[in-house]
C-alpha atoms as a PDB file:
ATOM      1  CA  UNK A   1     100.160 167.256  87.578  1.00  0.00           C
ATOM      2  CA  UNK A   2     103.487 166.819  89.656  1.00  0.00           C
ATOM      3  CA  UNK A   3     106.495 168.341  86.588  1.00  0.00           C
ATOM      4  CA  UNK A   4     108.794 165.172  86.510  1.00  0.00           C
ATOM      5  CA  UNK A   5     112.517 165.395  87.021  1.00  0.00           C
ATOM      6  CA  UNK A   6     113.337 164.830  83.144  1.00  0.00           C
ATOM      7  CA  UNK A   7     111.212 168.555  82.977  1.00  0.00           C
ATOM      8  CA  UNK A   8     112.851 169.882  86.090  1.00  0.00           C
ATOM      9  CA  UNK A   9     115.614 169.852  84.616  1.00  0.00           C
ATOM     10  CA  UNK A  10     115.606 170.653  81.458  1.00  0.00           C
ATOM     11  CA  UNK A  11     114.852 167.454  79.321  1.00  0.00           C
ATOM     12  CA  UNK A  12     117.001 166.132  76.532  1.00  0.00           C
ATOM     13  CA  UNK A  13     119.922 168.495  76.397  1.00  0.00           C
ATOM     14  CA  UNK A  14     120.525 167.935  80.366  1.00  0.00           C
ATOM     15  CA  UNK A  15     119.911 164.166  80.073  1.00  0.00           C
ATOM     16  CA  UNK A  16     122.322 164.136  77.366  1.00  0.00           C
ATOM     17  CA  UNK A  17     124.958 166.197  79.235  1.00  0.00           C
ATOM     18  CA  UNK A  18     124.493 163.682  81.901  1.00  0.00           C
ATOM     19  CA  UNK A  19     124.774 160.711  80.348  1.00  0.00           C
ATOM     20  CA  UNK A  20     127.765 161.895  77.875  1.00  0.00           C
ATOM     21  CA  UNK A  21     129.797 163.007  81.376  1.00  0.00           C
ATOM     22  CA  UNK A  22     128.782 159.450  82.999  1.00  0.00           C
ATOM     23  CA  UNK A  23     130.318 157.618  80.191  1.00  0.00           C
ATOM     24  CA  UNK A  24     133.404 160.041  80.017  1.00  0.00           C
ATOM     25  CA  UNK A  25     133.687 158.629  83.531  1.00  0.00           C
ATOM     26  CA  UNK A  26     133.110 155.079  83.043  1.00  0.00           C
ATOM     27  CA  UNK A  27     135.751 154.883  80.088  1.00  0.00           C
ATOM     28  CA  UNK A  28     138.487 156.430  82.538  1.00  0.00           C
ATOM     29  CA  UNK A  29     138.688 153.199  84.975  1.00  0.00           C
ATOM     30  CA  UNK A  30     139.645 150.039  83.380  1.00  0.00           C
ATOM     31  CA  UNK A  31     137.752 147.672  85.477  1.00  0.00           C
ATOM     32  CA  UNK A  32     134.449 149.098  83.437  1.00  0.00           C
ATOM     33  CA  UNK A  33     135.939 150.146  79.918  1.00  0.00           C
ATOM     34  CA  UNK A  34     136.255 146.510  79.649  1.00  0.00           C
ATOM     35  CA  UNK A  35     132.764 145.966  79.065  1.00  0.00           C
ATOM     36  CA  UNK A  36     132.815 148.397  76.054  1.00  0.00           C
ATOM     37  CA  UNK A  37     135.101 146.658  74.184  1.00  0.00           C
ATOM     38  CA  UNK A  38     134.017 146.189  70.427  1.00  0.00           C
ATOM     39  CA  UNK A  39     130.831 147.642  71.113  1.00  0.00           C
ATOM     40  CA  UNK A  40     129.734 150.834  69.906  1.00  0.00           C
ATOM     41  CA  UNK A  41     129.444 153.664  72.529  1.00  0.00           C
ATOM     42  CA  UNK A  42     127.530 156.296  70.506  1.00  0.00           C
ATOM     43  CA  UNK A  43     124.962 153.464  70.165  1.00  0.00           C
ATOM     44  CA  UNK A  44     125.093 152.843  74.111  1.00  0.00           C
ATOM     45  CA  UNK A  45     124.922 156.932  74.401  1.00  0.00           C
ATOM     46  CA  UNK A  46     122.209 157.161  72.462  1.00  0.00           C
ATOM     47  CA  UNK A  47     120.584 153.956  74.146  1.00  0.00           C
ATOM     48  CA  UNK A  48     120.873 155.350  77.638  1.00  0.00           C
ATOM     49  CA  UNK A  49     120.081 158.996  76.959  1.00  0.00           C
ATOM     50  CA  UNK A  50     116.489 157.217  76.176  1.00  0.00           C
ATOM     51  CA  UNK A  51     116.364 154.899  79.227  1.00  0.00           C
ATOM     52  CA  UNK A  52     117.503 158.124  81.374  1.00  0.00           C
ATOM     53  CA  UNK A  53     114.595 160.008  80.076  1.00  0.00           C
ATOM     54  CA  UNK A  54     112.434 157.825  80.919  1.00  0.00           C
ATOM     55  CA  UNK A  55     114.203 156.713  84.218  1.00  0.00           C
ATOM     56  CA  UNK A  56     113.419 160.280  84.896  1.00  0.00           C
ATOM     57  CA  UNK A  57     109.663 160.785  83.876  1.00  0.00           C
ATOM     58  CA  UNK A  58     109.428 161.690  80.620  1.00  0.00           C
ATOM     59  CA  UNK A  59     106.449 160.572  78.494  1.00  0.00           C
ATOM     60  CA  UNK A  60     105.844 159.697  76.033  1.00  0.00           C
ATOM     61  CA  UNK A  61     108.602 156.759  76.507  1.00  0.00           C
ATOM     62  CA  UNK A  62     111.527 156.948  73.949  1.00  0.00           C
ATOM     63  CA  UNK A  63     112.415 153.806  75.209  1.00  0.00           C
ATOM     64  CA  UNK A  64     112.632 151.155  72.621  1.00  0.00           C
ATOM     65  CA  UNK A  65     115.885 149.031  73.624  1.00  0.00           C
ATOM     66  CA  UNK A  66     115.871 146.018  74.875  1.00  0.00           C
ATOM     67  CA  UNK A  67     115.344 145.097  78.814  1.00  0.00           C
ATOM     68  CA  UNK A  68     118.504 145.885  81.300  1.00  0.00           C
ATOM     69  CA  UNK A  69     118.575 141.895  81.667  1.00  0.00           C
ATOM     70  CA  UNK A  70     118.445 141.221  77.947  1.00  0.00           C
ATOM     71  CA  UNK A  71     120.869 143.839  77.169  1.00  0.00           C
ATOM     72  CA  UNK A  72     123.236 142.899  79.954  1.00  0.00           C
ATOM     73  CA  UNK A  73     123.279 139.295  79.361  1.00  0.00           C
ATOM     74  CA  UNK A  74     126.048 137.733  78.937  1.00  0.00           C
ATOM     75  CA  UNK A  75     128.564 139.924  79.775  1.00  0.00           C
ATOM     76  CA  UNK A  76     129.679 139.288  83.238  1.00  0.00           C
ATOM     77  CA  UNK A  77     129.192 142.260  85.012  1.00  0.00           C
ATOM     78  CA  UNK A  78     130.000 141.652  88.899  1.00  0.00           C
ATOM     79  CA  UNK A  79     128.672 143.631  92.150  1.00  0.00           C
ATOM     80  CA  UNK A  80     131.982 145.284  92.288  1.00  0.00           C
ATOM     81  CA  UNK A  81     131.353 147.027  88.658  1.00  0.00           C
ATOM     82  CA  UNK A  82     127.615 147.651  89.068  1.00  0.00           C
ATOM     83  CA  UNK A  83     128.901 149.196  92.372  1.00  0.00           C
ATOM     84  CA  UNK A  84     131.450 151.549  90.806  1.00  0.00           C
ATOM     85  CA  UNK A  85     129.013 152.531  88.107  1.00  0.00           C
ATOM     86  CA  UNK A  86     126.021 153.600  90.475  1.00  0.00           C
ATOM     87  CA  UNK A  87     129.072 155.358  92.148  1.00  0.00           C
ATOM     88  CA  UNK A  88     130.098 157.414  88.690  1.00  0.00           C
ATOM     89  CA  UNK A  89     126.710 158.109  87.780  1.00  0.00           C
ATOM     90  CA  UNK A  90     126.110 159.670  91.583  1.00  0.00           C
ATOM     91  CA  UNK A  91     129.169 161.924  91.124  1.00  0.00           C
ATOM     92  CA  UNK A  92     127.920 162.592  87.479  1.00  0.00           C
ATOM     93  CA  UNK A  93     124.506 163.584  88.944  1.00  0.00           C
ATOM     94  CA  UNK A  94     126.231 165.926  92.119  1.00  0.00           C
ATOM     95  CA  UNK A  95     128.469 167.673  88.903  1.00  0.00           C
ATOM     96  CA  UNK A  96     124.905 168.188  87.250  1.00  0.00           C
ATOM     97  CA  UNK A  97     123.760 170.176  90.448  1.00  0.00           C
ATOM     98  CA  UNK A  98     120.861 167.797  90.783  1.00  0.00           C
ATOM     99  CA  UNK A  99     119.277 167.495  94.054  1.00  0.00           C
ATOM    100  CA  UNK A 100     120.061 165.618  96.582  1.00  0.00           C
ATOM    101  CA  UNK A 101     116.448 164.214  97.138  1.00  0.00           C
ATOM    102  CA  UNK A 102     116.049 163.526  93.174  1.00  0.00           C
ATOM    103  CA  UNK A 103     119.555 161.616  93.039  1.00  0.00           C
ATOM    104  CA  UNK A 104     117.759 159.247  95.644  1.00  0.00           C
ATOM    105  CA  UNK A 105     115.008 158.487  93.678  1.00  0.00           C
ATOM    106  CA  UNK A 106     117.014 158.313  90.670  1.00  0.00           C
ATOM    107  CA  UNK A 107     119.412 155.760  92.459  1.00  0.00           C
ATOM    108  CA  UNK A 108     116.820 153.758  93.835  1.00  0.00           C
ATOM    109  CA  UNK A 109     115.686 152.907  90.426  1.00  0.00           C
ATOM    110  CA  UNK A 110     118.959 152.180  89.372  1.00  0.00           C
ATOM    111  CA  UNK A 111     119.460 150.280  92.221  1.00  0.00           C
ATOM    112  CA  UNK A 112     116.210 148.112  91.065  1.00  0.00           C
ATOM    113  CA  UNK A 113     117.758 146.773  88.330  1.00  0.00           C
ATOM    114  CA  UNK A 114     120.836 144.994  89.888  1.00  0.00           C
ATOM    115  CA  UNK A 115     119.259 142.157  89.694  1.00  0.00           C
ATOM    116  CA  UNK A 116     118.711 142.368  85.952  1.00  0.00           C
ATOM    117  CA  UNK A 117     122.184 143.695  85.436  1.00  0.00           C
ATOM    118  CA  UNK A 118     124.680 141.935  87.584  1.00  0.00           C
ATOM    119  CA  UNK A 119     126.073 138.063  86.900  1.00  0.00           C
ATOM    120  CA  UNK A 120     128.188 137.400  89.540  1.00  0.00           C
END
């Protein structure tokens, strides 16, 4: 059996690390701290370190939120933003020393869910 990224390197306390830097990131430019307002960001941490881990091949699936377009509904988020965001989490994956290759695949799957994401 092919080890998955989530394994490769090194499960929960890198997926954490990841997602806790990404965030970091995201709450330093305005034009996406917006969409965090009243809302709490340990829950969306905690949230994302799941949908990462899966994102990234771990079974069993953590997973339990609800879907990117449930969870995303309603709030607006334009191209622009998504953009930025698949930017951050690029740089966040480069700091991580991640592969080049897996930061493909991992971006292609984020890329898969614009549709579910983005409003306008």
């Amino acid at each position: 059996m092919a080890q998955t990224l989530f394994d490769k390197y090194g499960g929960v306390p890198v997926v954490t690390d990841i997602v806790r830097d990404f965030y970091k990131r995201v709450m330093r430019r305005p034009n996406l701290r917006r969409y965090f307002v009243n809302v709490p960001l340990e829950d969306v941490i905690h949230h994302q370190i799941a949908f990462v881990s899966m994102v990234m091949g771990k079974t069993p699936h953590d997973y339990s939120g609800r879907s990117m377009k449930e969870a995303h509904k309603g709030i607006g988020i334009t191209s622009a933003s998504f953009e930025l965001a698949a930017e951050l989490l690029r740089d966040t994956l480069v700091s991580a020393e991640v592969e080049e290759a897996d930061i493909d695949a991992i971006m292609a799957k984020v890329a898969s869910l614009r549709a579910d994401i983005v409003e306008r």
